[in-house]
Protein backbone atom coordinates (compact mmCIF):
# COMPACT_ATOMS: atom_id res chain seq x y z
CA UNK A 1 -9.76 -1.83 -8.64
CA UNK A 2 -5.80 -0.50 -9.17
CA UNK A 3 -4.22 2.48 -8.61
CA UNK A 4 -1.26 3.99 -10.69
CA UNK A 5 1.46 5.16 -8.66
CA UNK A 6 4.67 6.80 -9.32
CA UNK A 7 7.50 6.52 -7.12
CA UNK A 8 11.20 7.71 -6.94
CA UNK A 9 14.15 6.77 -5.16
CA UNK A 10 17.51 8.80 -5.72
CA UNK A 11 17.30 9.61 -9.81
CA UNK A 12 15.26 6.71 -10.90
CA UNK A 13 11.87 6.91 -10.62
CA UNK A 14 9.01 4.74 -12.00
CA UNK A 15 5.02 4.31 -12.55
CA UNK A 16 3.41 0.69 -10.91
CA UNK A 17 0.03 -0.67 -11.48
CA UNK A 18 -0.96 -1.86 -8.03
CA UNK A 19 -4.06 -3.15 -6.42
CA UNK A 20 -6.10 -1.29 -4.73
CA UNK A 21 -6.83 -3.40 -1.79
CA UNK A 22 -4.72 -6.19 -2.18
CA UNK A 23 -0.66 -6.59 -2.19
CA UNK A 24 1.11 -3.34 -2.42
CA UNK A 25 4.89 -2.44 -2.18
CA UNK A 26 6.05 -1.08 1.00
CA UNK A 27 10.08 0.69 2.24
CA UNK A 28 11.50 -2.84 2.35
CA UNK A 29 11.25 -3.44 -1.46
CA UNK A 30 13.15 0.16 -1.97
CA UNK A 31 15.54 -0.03 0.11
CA UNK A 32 16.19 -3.91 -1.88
CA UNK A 33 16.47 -2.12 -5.01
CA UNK A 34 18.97 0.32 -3.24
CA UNK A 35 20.66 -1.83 -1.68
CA UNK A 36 23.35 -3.39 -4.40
CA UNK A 37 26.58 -2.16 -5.07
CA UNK A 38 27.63 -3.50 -7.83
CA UNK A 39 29.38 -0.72 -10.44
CA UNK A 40 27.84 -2.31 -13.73
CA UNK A 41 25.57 -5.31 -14.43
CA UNK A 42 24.45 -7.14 -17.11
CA UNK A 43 21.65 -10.10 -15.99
CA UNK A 44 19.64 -9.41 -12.78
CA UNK A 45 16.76 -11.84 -11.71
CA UNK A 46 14.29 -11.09 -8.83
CA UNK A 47 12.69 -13.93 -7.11
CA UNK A 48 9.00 -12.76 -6.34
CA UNK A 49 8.85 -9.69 -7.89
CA UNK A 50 5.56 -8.91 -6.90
CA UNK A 51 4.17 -5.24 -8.22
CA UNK A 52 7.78 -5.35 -10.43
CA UNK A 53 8.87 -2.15 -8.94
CA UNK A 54 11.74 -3.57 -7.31
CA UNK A 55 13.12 -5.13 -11.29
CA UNK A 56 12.00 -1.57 -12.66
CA UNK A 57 13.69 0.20 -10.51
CA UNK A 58 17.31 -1.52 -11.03
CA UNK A 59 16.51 -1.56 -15.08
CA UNK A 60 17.12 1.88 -13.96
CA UNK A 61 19.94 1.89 -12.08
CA UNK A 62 21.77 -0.70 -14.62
CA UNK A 63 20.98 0.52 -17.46
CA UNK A 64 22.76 -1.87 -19.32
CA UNK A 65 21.17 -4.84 -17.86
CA UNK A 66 18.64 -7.10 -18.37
CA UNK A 67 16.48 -7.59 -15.77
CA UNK A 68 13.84 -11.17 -15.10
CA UNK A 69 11.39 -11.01 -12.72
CA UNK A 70 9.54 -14.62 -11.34
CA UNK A 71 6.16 -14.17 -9.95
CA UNK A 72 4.01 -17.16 -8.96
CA UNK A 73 0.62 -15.02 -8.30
CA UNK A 74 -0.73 -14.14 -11.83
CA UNK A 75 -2.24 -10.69 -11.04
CA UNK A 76 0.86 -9.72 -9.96
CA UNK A 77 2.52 -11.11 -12.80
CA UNK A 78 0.11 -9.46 -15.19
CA UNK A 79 0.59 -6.11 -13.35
CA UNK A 80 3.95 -6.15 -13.43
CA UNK A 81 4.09 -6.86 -17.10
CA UNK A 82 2.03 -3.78 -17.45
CA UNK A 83 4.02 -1.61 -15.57
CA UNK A 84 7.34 -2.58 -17.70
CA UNK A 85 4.90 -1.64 -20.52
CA UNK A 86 4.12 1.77 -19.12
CA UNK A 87 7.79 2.42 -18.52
CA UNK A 88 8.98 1.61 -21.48
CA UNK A 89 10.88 -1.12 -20.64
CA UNK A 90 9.87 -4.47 -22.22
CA UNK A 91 12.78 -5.08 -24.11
CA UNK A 92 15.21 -4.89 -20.63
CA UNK A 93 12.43 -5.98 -17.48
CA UNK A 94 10.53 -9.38 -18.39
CA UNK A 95 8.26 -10.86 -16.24
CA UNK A 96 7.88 -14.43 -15.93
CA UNK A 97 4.66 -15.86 -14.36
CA UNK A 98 5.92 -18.94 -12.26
CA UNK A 99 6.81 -21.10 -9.50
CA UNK A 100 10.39 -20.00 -8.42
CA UNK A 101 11.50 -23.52 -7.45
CA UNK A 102 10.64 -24.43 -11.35
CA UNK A 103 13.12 -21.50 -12.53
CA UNK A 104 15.97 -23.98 -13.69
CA UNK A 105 13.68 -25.68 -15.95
CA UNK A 106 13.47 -22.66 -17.51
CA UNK A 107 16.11 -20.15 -17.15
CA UNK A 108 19.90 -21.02 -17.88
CA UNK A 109 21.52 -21.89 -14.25
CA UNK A 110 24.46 -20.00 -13.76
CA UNK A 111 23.66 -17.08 -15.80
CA UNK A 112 22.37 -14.33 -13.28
CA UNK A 113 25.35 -11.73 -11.95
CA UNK A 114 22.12 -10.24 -9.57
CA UNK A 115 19.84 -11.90 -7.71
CA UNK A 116 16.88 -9.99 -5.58
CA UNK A 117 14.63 -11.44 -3.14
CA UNK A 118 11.99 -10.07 -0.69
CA UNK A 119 10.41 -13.30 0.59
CA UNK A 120 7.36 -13.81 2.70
CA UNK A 121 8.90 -12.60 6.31
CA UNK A 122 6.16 -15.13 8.12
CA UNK A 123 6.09 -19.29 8.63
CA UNK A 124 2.79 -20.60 7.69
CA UNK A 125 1.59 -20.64 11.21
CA UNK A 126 2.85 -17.79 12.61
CA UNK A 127 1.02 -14.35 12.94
CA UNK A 128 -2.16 -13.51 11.56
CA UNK A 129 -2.50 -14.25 7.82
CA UNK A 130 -3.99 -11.62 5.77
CA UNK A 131 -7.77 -12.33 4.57
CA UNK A 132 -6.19 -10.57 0.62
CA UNK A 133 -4.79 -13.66 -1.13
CA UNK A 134 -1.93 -11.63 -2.42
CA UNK A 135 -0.81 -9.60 0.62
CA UNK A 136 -1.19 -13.33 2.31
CA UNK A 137 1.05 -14.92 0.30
CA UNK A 138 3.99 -12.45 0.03
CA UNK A 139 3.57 -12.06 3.94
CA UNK A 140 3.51 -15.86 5.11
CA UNK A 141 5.52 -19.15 2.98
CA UNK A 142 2.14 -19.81 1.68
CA UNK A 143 3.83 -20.76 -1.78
CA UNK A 144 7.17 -22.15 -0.85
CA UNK A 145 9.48 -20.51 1.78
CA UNK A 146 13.09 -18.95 2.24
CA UNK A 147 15.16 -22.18 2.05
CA UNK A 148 13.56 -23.02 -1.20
CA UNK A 149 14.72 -19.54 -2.42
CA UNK A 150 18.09 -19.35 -1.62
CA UNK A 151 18.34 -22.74 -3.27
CA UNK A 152 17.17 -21.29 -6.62
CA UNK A 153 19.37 -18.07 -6.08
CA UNK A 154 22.27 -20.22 -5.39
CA UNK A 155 21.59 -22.38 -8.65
CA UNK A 156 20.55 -19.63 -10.75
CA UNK A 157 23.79 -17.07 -10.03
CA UNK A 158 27.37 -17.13 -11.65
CA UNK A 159 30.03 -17.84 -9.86
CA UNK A 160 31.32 -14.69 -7.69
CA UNK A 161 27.45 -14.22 -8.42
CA UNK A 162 25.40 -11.76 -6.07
CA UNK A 163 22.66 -12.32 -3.79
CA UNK A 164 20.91 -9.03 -1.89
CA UNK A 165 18.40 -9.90 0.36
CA UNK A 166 15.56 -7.91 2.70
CA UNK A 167 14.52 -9.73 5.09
CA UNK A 168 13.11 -10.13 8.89
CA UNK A 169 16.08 -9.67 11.44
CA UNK A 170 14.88 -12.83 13.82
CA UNK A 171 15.88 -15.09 11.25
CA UNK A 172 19.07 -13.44 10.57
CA UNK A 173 20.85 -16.70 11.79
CA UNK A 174 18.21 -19.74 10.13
CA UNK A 175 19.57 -17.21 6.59
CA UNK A 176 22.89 -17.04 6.73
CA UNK A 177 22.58 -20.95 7.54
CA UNK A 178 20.45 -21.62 4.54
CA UNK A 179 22.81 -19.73 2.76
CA UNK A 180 26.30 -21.13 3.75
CA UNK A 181 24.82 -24.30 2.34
CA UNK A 182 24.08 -23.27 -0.89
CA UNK A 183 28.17 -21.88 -1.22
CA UNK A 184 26.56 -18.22 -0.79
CA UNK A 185 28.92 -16.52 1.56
CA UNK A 186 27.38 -13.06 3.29
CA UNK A 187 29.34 -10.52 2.74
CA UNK A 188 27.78 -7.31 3.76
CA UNK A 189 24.85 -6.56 6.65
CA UNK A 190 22.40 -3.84 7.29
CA UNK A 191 20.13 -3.35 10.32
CA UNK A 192 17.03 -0.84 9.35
CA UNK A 193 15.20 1.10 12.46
CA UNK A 194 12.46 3.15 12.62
CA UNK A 195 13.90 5.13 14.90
CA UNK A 196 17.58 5.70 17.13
CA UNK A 197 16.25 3.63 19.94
CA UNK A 198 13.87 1.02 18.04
CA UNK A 199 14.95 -2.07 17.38
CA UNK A 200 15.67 -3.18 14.12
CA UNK A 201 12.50 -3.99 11.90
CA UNK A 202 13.80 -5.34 8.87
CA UNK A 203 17.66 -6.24 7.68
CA UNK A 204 19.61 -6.20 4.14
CA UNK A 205 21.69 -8.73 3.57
CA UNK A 206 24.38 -9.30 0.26
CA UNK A 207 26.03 -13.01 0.29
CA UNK A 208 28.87 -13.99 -3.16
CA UNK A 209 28.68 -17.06 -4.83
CA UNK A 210 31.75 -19.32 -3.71
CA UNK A 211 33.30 -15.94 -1.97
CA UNK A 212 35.62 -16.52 0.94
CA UNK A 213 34.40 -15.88 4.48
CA UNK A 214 34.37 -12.53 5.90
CA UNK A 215 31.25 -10.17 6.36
CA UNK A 216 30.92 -6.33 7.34
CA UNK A 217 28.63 -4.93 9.31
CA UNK A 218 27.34 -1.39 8.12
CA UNK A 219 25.94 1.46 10.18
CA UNK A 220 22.51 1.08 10.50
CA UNK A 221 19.92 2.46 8.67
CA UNK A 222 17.68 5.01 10.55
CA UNK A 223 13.98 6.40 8.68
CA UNK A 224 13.00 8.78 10.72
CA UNK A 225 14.28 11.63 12.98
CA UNK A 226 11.03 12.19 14.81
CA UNK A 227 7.74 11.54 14.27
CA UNK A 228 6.58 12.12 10.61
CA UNK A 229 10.13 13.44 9.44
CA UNK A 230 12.86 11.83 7.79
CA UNK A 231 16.28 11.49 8.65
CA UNK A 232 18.83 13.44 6.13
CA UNK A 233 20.06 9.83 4.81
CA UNK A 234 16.11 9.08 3.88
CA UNK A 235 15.25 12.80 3.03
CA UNK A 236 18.18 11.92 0.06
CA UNK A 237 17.21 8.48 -0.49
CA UNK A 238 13.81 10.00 -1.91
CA UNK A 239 14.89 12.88 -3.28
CA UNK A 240 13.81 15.39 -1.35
């Protein structure tokens, strides 16, 4: 069973075939597809793309762009596929149904301006694992964790060559390692909280390709006011 949803962030929105009761998109892949700042683009590439909306939604935003999206789980490879369908978008979003750490096999290395990841958060090991084989493996490194996708990013990207990430804050540090090793210098950082007063639930990183040290920190992000209601930066981020 699938639903059809539409969703819409800023002026872009977008229809996405999702599962029922298995892996569906959440905040953190919206505020990913938010998240880059770059004024034009031409090649993006999103490492677990999951439902696609994430891919769909930055077709959007550069329209000029092509955009790949790698997904190892065939249903949501199949899905996603759809979706570009629905959209009208096959000729800017592929989908490409494989193992990420097989991309330069496939895919030119060095040719990506963008790259987009939301990886699993969890270890294999840690937390409770999902009994839905694809909420499972995009919550826990079921299929190959975060160092082996910040390798591929860092192959995969140009030089100067983007890298926006969403990812768990309490392994802000084991990141920015994995990174620094693969010449992918952080540049910008973004703390996102529930609330004024929460601590920080998830994080948005940007590293550069073979960029000179030197990151900024940027207010944090805050989604709700109260209970139930936005805050004015989220009430805008949707649209409303």
């Amino acid at each position: 069973m699938e639903t059809l949803d539409s969703i819409k962030i800023r002026d872009f929105e977008v229809k996405i075939y999702q599962s029922k009761s298995g892996y569906r998109f959440s905040l953190d892949a919206l505020l990913l597809a938010d998240f880059p700042a770059l004024k034009s683009c031409k090649s993006i590439l999103e490492l677990g793309a999951g439902s696609g909306v994430v891919s769909l939604l930055l077709a959007l935003k550069y329209p000029r762009a092509h955009v790949t999206g790698v997904e190892i789980q065939e249903s949501l490879y199949r899905r996603a596929a759809r979706s570009a369908e629905l959209n009208n978008l096959p000729d800017r979003v592929g989908f490409i149904h494989s193992d990420l750490r097989e991309l330069p096999k496939i895919l030119q290395p060095g040719s990506f301006e963008l790259c987009v990841m939301n990886p699993p958060f969890r270890k294999t090991g840690t937390g409770r694992i999902s009994t839905g084989g694809e909420r499972a493996a995009a919550r826990h490194e079921l299929k190959g964790g975060i160092e082996e996708a910040v390798k591929t990013a860092g192959i995969m990207l140009k030089n100067r060559g983007r890298l926006c990430v969403v990812y768990h804050p309490e392994r802000l540090c084991e990141l920015i390692t994995l990174m620094k090793t693969r010449s992918l210098e952080p540049k910008r950082l973004r703390f996102v909280h529930s609330c004024k007063g929460d601590g920080a639930r998830m994080m948005l990183i940007e590293a550069v390709k073979d960029a000179a040290p030197g990151m900024k920190a940027l207010p944090p992000l805050f989604v709700y006011e109260s209970e139930r209601e936005y805050t004015a930066e989220m009430r805008e981020f949707y649209g409303l």
